[in-house]
C-alpha atoms as a PDB file:
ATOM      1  CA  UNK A   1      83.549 111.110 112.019  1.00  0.00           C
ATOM      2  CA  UNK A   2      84.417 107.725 113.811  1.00  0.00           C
ATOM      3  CA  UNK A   3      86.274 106.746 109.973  1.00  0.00           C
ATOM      4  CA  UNK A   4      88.475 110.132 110.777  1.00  0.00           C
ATOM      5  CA  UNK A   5      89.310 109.363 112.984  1.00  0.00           C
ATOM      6  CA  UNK A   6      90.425 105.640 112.780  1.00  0.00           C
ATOM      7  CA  UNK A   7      92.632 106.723 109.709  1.00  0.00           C
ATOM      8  CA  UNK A   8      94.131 109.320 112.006  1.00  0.00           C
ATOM      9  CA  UNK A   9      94.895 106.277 114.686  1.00  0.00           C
ATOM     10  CA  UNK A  10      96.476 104.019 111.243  1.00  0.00           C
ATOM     11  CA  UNK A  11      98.561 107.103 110.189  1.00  0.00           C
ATOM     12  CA  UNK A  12     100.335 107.557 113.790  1.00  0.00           C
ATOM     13  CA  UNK A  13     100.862 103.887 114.320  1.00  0.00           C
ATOM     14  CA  UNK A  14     102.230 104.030 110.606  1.00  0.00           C
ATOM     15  CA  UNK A  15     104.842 106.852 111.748  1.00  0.00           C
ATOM     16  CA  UNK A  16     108.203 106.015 112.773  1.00  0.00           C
ATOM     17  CA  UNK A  17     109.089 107.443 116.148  1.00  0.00           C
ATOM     18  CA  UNK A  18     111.978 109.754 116.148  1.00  0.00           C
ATOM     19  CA  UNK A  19     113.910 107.903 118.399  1.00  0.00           C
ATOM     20  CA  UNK A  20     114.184 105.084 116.410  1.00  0.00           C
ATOM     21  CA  UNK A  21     115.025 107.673 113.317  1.00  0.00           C
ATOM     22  CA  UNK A  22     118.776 107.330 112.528  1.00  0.00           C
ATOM     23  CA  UNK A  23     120.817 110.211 110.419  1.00  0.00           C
ATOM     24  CA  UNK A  24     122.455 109.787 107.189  1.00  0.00           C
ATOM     25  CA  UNK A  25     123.387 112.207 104.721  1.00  0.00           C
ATOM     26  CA  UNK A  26     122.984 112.563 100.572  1.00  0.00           C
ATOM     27  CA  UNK A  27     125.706 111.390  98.852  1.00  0.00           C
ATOM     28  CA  UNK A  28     125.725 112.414  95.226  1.00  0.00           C
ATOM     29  CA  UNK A  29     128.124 114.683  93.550  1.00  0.00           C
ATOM     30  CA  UNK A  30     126.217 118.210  93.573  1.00  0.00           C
ATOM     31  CA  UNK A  31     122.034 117.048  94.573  1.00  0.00           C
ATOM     32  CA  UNK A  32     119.549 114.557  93.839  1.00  0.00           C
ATOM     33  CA  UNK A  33     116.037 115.263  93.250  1.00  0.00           C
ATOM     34  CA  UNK A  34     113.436 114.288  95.805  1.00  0.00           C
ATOM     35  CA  UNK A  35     110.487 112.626  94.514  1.00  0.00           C
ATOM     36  CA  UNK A  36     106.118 112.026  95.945  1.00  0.00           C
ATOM     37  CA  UNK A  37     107.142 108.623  95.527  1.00  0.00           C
ATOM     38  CA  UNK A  38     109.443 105.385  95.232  1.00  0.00           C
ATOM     39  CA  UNK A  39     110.631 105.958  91.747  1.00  0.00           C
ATOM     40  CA  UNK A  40     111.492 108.105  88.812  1.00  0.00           C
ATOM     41  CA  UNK A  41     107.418 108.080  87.535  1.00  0.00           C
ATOM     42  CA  UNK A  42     106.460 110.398  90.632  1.00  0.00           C
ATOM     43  CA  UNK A  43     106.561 113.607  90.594  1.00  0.00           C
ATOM     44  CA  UNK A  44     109.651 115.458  91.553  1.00  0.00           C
ATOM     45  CA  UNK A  45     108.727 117.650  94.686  1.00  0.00           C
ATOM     46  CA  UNK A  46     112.387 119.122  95.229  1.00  0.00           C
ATOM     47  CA  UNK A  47     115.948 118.899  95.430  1.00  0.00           C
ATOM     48  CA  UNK A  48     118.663 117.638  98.387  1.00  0.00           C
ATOM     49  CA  UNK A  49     121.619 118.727  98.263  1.00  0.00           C
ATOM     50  CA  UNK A  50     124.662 116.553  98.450  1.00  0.00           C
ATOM     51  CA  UNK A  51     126.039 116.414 102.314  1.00  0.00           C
ATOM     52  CA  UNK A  52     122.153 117.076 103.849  1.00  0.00           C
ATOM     53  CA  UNK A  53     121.095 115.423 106.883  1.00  0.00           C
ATOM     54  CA  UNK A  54     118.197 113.637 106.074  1.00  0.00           C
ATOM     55  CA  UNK A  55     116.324 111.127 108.378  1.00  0.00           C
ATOM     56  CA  UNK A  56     115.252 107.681 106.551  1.00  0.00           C
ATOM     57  CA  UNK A  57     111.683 106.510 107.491  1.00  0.00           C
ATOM     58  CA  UNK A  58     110.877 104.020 105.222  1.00  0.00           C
ATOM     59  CA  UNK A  59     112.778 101.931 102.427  1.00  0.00           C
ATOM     60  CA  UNK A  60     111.558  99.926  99.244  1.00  0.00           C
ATOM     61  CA  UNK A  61     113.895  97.951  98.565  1.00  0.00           C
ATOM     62  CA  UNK A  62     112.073  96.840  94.947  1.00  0.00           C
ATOM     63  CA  UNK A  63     112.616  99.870  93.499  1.00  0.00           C
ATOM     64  CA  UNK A  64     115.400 101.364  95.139  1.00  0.00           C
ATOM     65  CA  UNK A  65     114.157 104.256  97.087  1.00  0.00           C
ATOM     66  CA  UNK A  66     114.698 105.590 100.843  1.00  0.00           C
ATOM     67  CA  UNK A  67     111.879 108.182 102.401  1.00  0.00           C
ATOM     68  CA  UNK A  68     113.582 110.708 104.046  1.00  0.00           C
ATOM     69  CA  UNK A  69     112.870 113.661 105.795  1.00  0.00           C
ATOM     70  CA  UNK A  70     115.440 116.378 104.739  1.00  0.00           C
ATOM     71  CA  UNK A  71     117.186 119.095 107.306  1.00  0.00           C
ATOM     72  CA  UNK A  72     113.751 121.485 106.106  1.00  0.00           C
ATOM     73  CA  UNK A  73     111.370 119.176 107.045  1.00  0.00           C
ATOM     74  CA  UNK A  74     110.335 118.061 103.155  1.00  0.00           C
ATOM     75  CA  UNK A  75     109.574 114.603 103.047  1.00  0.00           C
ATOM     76  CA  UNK A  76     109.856 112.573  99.703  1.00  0.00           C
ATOM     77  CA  UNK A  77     111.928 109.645  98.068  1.00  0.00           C
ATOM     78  CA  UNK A  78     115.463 109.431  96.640  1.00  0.00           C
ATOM     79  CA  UNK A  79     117.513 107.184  95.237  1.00  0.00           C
ATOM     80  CA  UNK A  80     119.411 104.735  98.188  1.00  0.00           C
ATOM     81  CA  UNK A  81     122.018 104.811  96.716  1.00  0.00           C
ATOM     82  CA  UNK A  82     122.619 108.744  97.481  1.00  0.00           C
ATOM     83  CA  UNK A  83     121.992 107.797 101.071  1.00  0.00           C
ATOM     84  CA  UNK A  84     124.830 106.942 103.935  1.00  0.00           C
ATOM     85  CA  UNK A  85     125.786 106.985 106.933  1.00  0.00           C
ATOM     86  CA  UNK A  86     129.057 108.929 106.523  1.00  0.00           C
ATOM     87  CA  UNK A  87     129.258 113.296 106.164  1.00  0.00           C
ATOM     88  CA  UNK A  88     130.101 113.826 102.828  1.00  0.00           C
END
């Protein structure tokens, strides 16, 4: 019980308070897919569409992926380069 609970305590210090969250939007032509993790070997969990709000919480810059939360709540990895500031 006490090891639950610690790895409850790691995962919400791990989480990135939505305050400090900052929008940004997908930026490919029609989608890109959303995958469980940074890179094209995961599995794809989904689709965002191109002009979605999504939320970034975490970036690997190694392998060129942002996690994002999308406008339904999903949260996965895409491509950075799909991701900006600016509305499409």
């Amino acid at each position: 019980m006490k090891q639950l609970f610690s790895a409850l305590a790691v995962l919400m210090m791990l989480a990135v308070p939505a305050a400090h969250a900052k929008d940004n939007y997908i930026s490919d032509e029609l989608f890109t897919y959303m995958h469980s993790g940074p890179g094209t070997q995961y599995r794809i969990i989904g689709s965002v569409d191109a002009g979605t709000k999504v939320t970034v919480v975490d970036t690997n810059r190694n392998e060129g992926y942002s996690q994002v939360i999308d406008d339904r709540g999903r949260k996965g990895w895409v491509e950075s380069k799909y991701v900006t500031n600016q509305p499409g």
